[in-house]
C-alpha atoms as a PDB file:
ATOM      1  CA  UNK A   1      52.793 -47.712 -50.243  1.00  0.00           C
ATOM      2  CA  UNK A   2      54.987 -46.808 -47.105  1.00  0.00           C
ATOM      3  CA  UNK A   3      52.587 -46.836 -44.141  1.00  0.00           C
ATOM      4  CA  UNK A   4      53.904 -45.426 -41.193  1.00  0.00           C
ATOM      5  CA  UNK A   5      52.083 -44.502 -38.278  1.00  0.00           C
ATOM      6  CA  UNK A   6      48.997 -46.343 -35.874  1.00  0.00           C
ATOM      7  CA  UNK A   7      46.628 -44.066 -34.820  1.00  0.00           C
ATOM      8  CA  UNK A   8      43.346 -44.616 -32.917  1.00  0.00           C
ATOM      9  CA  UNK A   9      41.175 -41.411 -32.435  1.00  0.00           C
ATOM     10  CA  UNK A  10      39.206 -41.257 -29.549  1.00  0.00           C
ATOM     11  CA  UNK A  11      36.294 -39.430 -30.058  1.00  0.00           C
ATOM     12  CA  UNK A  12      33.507 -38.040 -28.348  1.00  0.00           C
ATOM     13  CA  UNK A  13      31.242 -36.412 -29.649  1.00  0.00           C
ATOM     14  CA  UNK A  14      30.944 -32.801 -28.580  1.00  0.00           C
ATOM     15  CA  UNK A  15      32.066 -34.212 -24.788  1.00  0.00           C
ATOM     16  CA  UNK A  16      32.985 -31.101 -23.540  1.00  0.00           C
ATOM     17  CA  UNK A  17      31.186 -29.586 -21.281  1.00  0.00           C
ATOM     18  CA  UNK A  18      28.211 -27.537 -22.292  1.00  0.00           C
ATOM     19  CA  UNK A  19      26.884 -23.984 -20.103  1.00  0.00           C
ATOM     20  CA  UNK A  20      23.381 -24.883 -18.835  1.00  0.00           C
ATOM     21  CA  UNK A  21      21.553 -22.213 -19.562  1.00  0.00           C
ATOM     22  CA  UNK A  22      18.752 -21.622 -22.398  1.00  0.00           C
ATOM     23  CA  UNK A  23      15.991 -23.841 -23.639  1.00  0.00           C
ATOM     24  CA  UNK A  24      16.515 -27.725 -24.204  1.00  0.00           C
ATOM     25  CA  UNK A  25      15.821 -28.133 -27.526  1.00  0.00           C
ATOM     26  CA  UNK A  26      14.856 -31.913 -29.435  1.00  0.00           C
ATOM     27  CA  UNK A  27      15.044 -33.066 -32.921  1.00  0.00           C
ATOM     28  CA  UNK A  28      12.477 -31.127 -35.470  1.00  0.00           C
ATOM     29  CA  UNK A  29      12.267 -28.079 -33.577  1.00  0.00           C
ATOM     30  CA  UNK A  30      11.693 -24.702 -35.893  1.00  0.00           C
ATOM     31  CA  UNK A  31      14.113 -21.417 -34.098  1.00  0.00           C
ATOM     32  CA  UNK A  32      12.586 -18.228 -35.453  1.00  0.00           C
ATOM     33  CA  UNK A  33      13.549 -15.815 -32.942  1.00  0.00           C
ATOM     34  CA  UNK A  34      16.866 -14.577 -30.685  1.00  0.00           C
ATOM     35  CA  UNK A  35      17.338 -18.138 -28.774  1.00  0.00           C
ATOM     36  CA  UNK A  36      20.171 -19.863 -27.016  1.00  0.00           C
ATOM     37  CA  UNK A  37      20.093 -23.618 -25.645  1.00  0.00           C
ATOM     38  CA  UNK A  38      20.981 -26.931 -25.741  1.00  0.00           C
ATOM     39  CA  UNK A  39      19.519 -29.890 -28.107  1.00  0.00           C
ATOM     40  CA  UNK A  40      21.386 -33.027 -26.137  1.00  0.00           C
ATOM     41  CA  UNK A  41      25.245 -31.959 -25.766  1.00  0.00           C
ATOM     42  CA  UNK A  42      25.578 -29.914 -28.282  1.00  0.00           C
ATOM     43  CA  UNK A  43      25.102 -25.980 -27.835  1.00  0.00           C
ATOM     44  CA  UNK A  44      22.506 -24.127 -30.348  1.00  0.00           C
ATOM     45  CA  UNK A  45      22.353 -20.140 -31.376  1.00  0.00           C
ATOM     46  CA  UNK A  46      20.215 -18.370 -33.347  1.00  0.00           C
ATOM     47  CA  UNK A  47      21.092 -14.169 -33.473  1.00  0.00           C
ATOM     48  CA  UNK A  48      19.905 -11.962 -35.639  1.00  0.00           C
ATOM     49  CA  UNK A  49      19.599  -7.852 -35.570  1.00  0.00           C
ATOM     50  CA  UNK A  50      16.852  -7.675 -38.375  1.00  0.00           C
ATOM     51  CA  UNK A  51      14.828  -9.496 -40.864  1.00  0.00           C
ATOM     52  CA  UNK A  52      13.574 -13.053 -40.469  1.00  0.00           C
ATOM     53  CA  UNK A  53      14.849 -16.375 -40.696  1.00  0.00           C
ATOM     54  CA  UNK A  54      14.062 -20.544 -39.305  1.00  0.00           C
ATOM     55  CA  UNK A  55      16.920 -22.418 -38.186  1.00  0.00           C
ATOM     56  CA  UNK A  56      15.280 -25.925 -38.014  1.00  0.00           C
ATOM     57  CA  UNK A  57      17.118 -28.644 -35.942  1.00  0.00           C
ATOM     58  CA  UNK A  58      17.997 -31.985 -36.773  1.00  0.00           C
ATOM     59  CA  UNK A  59      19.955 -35.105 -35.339  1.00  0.00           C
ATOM     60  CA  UNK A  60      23.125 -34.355 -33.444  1.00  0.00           C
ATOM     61  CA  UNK A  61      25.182 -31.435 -34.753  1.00  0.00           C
ATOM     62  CA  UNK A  62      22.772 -31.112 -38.119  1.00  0.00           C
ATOM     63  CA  UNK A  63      20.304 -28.205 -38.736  1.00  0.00           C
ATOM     64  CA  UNK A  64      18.823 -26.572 -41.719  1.00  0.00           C
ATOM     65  CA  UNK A  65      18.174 -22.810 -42.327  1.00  0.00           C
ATOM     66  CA  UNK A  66      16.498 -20.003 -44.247  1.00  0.00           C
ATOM     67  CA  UNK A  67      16.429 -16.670 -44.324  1.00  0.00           C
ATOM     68  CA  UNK A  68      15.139 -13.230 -46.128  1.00  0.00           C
ATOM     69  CA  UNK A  69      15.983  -9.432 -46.056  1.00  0.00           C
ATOM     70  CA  UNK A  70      18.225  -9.876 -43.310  1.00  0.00           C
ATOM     71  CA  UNK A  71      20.802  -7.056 -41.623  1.00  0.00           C
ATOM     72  CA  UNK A  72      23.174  -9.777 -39.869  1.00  0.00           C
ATOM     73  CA  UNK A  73      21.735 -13.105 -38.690  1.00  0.00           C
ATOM     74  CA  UNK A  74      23.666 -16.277 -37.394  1.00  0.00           C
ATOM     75  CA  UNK A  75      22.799 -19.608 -37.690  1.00  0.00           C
ATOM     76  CA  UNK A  76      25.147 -21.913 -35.430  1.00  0.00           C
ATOM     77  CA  UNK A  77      25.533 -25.487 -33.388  1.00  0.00           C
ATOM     78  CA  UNK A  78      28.588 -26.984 -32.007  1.00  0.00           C
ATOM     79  CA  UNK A  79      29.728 -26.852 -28.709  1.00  0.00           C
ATOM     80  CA  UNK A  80      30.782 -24.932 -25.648  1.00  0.00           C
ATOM     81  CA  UNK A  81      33.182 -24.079 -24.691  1.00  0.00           C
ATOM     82  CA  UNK A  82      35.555 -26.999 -27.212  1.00  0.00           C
ATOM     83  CA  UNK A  83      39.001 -27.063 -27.749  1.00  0.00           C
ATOM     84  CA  UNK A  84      41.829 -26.644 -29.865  1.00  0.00           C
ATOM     85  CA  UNK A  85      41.813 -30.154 -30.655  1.00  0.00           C
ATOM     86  CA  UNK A  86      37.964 -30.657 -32.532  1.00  0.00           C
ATOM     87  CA  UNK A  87      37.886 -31.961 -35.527  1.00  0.00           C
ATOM     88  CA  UNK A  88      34.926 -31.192 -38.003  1.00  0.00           C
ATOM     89  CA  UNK A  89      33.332 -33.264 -40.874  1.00  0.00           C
ATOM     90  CA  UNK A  90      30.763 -31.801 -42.721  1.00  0.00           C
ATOM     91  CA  UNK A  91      29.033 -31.669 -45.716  1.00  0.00           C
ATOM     92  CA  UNK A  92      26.378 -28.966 -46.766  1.00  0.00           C
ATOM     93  CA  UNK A  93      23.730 -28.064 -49.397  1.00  0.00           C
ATOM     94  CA  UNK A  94      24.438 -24.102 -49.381  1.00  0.00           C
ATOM     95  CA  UNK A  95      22.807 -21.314 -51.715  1.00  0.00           C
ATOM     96  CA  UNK A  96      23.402 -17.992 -50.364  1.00  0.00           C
ATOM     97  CA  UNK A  97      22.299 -14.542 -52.034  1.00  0.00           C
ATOM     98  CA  UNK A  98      24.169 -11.341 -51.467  1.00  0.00           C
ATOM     99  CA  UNK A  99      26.616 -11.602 -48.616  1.00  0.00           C
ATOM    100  CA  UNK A 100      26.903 -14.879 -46.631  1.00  0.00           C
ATOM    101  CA  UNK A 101      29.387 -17.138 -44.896  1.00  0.00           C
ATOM    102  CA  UNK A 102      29.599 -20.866 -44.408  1.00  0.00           C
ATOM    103  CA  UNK A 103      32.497 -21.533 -41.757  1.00  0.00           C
ATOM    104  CA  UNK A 104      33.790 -22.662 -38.240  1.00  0.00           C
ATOM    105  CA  UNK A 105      32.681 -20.097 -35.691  1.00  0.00           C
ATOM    106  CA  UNK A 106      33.314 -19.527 -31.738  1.00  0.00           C
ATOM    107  CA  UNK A 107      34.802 -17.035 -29.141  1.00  0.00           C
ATOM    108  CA  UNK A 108      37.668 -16.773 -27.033  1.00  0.00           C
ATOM    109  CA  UNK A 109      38.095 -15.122 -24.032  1.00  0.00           C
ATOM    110  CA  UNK A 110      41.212 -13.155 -22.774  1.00  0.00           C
ATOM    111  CA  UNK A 111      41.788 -11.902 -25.210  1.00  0.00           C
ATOM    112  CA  UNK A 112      38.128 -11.081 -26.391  1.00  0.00           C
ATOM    113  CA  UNK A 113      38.185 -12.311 -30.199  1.00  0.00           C
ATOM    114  CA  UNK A 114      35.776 -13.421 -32.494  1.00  0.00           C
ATOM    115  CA  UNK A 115      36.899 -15.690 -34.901  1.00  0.00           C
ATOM    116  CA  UNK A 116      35.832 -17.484 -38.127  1.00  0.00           C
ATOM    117  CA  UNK A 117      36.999 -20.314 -39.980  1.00  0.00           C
ATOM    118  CA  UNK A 118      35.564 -19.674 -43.862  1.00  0.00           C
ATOM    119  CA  UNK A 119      34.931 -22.471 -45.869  1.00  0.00           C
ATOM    120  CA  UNK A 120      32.407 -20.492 -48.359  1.00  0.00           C
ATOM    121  CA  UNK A 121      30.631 -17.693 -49.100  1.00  0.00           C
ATOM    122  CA  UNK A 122      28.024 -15.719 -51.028  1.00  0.00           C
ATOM    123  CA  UNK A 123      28.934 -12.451 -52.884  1.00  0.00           C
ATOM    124  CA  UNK A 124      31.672 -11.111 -50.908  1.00  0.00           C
ATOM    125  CA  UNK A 125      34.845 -12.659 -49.968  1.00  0.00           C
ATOM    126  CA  UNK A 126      35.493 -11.690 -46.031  1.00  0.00           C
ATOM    127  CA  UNK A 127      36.959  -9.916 -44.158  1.00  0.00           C
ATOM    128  CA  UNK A 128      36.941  -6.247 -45.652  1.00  0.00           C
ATOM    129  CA  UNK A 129      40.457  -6.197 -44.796  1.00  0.00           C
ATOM    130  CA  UNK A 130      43.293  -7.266 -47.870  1.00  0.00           C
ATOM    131  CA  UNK A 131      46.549  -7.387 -45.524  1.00  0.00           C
ATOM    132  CA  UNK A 132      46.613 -10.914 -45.105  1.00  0.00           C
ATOM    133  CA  UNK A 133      49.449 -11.977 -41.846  1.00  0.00           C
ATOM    134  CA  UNK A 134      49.890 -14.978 -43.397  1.00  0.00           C
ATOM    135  CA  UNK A 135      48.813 -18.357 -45.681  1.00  0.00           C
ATOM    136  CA  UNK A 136      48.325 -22.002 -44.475  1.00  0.00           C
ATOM    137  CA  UNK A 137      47.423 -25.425 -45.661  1.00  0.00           C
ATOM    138  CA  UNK A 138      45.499 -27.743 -44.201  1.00  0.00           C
ATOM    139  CA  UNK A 139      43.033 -30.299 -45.207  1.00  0.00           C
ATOM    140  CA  UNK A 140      43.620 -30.127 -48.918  1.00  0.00           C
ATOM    141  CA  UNK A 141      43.116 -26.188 -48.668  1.00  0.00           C
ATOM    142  CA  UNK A 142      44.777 -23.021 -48.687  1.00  0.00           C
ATOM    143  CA  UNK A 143      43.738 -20.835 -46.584  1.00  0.00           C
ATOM    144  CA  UNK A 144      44.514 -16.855 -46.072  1.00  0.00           C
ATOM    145  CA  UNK A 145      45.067 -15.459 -42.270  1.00  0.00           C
ATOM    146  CA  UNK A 146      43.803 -11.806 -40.962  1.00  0.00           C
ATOM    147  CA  UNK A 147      43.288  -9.996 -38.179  1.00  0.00           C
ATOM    148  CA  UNK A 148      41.379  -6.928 -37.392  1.00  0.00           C
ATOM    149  CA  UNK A 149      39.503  -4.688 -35.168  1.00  0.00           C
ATOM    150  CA  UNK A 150      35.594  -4.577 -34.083  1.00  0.00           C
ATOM    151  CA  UNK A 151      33.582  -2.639 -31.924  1.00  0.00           C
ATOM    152  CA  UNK A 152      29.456  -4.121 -31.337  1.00  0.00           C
ATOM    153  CA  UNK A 153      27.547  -6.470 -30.007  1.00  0.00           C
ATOM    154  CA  UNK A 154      29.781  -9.859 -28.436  1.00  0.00           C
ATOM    155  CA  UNK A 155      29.342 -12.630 -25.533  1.00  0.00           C
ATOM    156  CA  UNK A 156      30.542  -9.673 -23.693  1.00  0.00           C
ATOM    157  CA  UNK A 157      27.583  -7.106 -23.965  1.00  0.00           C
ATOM    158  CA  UNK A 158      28.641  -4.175 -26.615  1.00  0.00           C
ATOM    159  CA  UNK A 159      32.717  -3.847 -26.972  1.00  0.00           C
ATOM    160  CA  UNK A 160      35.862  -3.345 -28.597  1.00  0.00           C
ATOM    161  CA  UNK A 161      37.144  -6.958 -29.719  1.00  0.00           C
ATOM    162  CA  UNK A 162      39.441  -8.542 -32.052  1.00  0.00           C
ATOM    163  CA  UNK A 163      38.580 -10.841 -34.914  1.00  0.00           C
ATOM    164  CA  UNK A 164      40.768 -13.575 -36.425  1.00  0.00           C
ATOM    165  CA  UNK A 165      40.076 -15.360 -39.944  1.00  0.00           C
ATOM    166  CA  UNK A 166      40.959 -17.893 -41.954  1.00  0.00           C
ATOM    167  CA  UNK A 167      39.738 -17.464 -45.338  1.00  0.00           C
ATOM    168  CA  UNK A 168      39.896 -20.824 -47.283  1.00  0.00           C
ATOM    169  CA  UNK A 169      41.156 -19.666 -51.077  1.00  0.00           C
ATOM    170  CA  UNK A 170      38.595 -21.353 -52.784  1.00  0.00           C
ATOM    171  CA  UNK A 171      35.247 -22.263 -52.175  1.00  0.00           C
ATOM    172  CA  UNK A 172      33.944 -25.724 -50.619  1.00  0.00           C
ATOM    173  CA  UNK A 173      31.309 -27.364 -49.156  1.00  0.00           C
ATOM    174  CA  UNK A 174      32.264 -30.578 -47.628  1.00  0.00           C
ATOM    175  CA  UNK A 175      35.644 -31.329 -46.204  1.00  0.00           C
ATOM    176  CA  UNK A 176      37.103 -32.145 -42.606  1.00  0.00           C
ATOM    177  CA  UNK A 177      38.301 -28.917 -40.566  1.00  0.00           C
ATOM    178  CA  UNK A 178      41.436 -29.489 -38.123  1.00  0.00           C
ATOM    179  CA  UNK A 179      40.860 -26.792 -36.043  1.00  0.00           C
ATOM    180  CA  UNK A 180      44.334 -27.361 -34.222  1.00  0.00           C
ATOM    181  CA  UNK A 181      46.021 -26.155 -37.451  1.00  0.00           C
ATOM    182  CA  UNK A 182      44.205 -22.902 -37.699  1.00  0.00           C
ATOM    183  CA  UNK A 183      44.854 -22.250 -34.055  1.00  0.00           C
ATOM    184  CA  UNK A 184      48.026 -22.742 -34.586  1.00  0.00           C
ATOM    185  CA  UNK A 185      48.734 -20.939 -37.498  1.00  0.00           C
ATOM    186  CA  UNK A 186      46.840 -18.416 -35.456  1.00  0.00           C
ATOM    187  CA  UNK A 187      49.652 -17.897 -33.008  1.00  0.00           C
ATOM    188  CA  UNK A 188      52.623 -18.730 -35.663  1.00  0.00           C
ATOM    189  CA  UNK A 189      51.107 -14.959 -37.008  1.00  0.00           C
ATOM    190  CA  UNK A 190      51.746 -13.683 -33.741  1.00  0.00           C
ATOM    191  CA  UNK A 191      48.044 -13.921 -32.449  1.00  0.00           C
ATOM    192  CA  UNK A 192      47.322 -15.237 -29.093  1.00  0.00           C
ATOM    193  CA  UNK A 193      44.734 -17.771 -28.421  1.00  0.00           C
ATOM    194  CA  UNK A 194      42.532 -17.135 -25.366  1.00  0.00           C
ATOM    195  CA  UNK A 195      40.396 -19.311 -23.647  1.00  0.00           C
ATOM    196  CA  UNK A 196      38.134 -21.274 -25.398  1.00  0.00           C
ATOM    197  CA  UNK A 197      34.183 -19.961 -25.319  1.00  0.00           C
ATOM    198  CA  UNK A 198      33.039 -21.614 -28.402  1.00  0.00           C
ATOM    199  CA  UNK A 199      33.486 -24.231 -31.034  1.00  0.00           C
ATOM    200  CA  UNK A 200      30.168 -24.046 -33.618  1.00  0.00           C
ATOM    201  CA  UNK A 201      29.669 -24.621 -37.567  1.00  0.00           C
ATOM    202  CA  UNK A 202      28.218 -21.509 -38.140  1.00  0.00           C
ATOM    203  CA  UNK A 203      25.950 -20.434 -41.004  1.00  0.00           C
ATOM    204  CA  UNK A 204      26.083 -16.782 -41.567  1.00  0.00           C
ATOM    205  CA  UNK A 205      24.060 -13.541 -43.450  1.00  0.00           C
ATOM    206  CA  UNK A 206      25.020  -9.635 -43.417  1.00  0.00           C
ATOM    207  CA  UNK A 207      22.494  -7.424 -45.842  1.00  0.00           C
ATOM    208  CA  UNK A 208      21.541 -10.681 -47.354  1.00  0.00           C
ATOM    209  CA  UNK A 209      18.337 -10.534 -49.771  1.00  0.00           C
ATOM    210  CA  UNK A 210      17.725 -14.522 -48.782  1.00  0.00           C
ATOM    211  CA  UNK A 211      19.115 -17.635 -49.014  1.00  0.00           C
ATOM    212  CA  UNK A 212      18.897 -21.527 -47.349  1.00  0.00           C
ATOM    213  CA  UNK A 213      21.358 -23.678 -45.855  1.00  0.00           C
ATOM    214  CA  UNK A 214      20.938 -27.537 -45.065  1.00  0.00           C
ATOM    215  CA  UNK A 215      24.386 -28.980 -43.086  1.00  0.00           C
ATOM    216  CA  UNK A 216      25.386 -32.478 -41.660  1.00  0.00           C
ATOM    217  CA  UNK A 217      28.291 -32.122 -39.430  1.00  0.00           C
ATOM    218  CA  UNK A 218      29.878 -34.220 -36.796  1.00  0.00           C
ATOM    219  CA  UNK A 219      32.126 -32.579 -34.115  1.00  0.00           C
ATOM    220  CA  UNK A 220      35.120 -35.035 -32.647  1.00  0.00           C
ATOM    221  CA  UNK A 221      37.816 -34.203 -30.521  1.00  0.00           C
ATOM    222  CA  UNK A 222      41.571 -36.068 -28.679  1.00  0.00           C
ATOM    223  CA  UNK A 223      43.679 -37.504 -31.538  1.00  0.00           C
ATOM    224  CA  UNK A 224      45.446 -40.511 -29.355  1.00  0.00           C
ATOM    225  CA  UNK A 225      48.521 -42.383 -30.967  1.00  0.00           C
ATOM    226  CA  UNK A 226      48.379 -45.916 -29.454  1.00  0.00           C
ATOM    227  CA  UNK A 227      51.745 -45.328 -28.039  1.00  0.00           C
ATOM    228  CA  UNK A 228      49.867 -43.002 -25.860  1.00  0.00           C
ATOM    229  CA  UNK A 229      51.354 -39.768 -27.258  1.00  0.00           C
ATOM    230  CA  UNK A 230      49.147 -37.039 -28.717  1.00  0.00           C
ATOM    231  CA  UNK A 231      50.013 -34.606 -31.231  1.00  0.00           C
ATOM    232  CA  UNK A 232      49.544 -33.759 -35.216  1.00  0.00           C
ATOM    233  CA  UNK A 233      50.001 -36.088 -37.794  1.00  0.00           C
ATOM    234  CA  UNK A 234      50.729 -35.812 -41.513  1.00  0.00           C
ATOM    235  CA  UNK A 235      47.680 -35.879 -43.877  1.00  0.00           C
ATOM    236  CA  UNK A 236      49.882 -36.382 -47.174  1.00  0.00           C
ATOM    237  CA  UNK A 237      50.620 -40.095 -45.588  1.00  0.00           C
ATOM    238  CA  UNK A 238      48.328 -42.903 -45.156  1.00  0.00           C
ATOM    239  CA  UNK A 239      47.795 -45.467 -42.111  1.00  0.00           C
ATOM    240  CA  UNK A 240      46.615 -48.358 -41.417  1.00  0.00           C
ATOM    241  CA  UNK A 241      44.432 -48.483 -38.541  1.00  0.00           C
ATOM    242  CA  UNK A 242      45.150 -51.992 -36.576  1.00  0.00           C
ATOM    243  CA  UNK A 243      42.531 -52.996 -34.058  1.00  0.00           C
ATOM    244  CA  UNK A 244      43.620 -52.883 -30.340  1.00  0.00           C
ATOM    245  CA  UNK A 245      40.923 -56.054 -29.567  1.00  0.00           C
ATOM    246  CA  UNK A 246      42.604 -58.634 -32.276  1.00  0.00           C
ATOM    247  CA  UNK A 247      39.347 -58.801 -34.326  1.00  0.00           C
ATOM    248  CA  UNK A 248      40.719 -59.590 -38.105  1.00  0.00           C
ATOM    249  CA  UNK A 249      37.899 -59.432 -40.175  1.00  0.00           C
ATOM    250  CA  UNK A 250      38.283 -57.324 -42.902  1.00  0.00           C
ATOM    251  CA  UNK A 251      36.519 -54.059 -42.803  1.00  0.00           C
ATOM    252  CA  UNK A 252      34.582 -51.084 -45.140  1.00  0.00           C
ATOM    253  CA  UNK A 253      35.641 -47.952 -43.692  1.00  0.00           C
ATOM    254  CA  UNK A 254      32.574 -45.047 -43.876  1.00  0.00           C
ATOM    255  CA  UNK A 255      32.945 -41.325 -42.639  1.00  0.00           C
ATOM    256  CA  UNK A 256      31.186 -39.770 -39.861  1.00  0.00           C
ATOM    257  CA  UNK A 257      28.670 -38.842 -42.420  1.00  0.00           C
ATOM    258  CA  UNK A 258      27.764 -42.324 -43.365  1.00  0.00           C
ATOM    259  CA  UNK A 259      30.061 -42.168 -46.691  1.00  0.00           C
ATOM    260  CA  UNK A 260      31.696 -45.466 -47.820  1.00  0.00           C
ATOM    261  CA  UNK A 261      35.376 -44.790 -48.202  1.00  0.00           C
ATOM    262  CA  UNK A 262      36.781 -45.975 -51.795  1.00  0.00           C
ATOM    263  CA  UNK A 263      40.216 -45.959 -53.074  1.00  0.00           C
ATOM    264  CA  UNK A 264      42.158 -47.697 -50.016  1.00  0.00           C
ATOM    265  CA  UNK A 265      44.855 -49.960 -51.493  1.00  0.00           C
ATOM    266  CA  UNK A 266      44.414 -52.199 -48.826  1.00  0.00           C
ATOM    267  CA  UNK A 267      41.576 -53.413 -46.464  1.00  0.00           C
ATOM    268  CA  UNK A 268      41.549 -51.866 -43.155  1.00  0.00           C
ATOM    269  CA  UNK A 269      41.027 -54.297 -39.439  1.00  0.00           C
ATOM    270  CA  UNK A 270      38.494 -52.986 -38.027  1.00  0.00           C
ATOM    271  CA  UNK A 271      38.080 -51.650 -34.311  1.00  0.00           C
ATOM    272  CA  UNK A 272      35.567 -50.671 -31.751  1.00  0.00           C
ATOM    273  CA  UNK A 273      36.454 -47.260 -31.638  1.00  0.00           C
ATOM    274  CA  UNK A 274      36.808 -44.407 -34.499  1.00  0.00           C
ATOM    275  CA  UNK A 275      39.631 -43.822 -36.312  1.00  0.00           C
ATOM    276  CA  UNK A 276      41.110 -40.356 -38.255  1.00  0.00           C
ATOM    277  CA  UNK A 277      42.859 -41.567 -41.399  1.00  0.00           C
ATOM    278  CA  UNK A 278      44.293 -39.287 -44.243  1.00  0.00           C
ATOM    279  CA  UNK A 279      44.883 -40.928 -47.817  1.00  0.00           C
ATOM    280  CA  UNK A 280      46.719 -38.919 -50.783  1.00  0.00           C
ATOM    281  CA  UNK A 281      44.817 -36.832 -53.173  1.00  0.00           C
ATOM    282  CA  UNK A 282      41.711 -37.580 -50.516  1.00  0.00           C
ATOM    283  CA  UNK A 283      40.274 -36.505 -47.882  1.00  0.00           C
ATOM    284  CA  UNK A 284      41.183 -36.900 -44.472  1.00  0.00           C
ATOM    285  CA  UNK A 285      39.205 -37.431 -41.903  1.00  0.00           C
ATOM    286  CA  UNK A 286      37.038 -38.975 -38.898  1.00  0.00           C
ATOM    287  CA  UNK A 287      36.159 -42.421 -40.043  1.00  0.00           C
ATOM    288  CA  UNK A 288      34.424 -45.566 -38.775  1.00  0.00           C
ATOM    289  CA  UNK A 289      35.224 -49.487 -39.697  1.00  0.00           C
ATOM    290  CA  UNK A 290      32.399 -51.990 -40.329  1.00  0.00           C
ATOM    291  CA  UNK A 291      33.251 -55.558 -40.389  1.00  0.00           C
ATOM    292  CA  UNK A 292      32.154 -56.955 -44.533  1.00  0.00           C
ATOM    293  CA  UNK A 293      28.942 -59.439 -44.008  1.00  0.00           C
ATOM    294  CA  UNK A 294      30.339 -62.375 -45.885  1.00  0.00           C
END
């Protein structure tokens, strides 16, 4: 198999910098009400306009939820404000009724848009609107652009605003999200990117009889190539990840959800630091190397 490039991902974990305000939050606590604070660096949400829900939080970006009879309520956790360049693994036990979204959700600001990356969702296939601007791949998906109009509540009180979507063609619940793609297919469509309010995996219900939701996610960020460059790379290739400290052993790669990867051709050196890796007919992803107890 050709391998062709080195890369090294530097990650940290939802680094950016977070708004202070809100309630600190810690591991186990139960949300049942409007709320907006901060469990460790990551930002937490809960909004709702009717009906009643528990968004129950769990170790870094994780958090369950339920809800019942609901108008619109929104479940979220990521970080504030992000950038174009987080990447998102996740993996998520999800059993909507009636209308519900599973997806990548955040803000941007001048211009004022709301946007949405959908993953899955319940009964109704978002957005309303059927004039797609364009289609994208990316991660082993196909995914359908959109654009369209809103006036209600937003980060900036009760206004006009724009919403952007990307509106995976079929249904999943556990994959990596490069948000740098979507972005950029984003602007490709001729819709500008503002700047950034918001970067949360979002778990959403409009006129929703009930449903629960129970998500792991991890939230990285700054693909580095060892030559120092940054950029995209190609997820149809696979790399070898060589370890900038000369440590040889040979090493079990496991995603940021504690998954053992299977199906590498060859053993991987491992590193001190994280690496993103793509492998044909596989996911791509944030990964970590283990050295093999022998």
């Amino acid at each position: 198999m050709r391998l062709n490039h080195i890369l090294v991902l530097v990650i940290s974990l939802c680094s950016a910098s977070v708004f202070g305000w809100g309630q600190n939050y810690n591991v186990g606590d139960v949300i049942s009400n409007n709320a907006s604070g901060t469990q460790g660096d990551y930002h937490v949400e809960y909004w709702k306009d009717g009906g009643s829900g528990t968004m129950t939080l769990g170790e870094g970006c994780n958090f369950s939820c339920q809800w019942g009879q609901v108008n619109n309520i929104l479940f979220r956790k990521g970080v504030r404000p992000g950038s174009r360049d987080e990447v998102i693994v996740y993996d998520a036990d999800y059993n909507p009724q009636g209308n519900s979204y599973l997806s990548i959700y955040g803000w941007f600001e001048d211009p004022l848009v709301e946007y949405y990356i959908i993953e899955s969702w319940g009964s109704w296939k978002p957005p309303n609107d059927k004039r797609s601007k364009g289609t994208f791949s990316s991660d082993g998906g196909t995914y359908d652009i959109y654009q369209n109009s809103r006036t209600g509540a937003s980060i900036k009180g009760n206004t006009t605003f724009q919403q952007y979507w990307s509106v995976r063609q079929q249904k999943t619940t556990s994959g990596t999200i490069t948000c740098a793609n979507h972005f950029k297919a984003w602007e490709n469509a001729g819709m500008k990117i503002g700047r950034f309010y918001e970067v949360s995996f979002n778990v959403e219900a409009y006129q929703s009889p009930g449903g629960q939701a129970n998500v792991n996610v991890s939230i990285g960020s700054g693909v580095v190539h060892t030559d120092g460059t940054t950029g995209d790379f190609n997820r149809s290739e696979m790399y070898r990840i060589t370890s900038p400290i000369n440590i040889f052993t040979p090493a079990t790669m496991y995603n940021a959800l504690g998954r053992k990867l299977t199906g590498m051709s060859d053993r991987v050196v491992p590193c001190k630091h994280s690496v993103l890796i793509g492998i044909p007919n596989k996911a791509g992803g944030v990964y970590f190397s283990i050295p093999e107890q022998r």
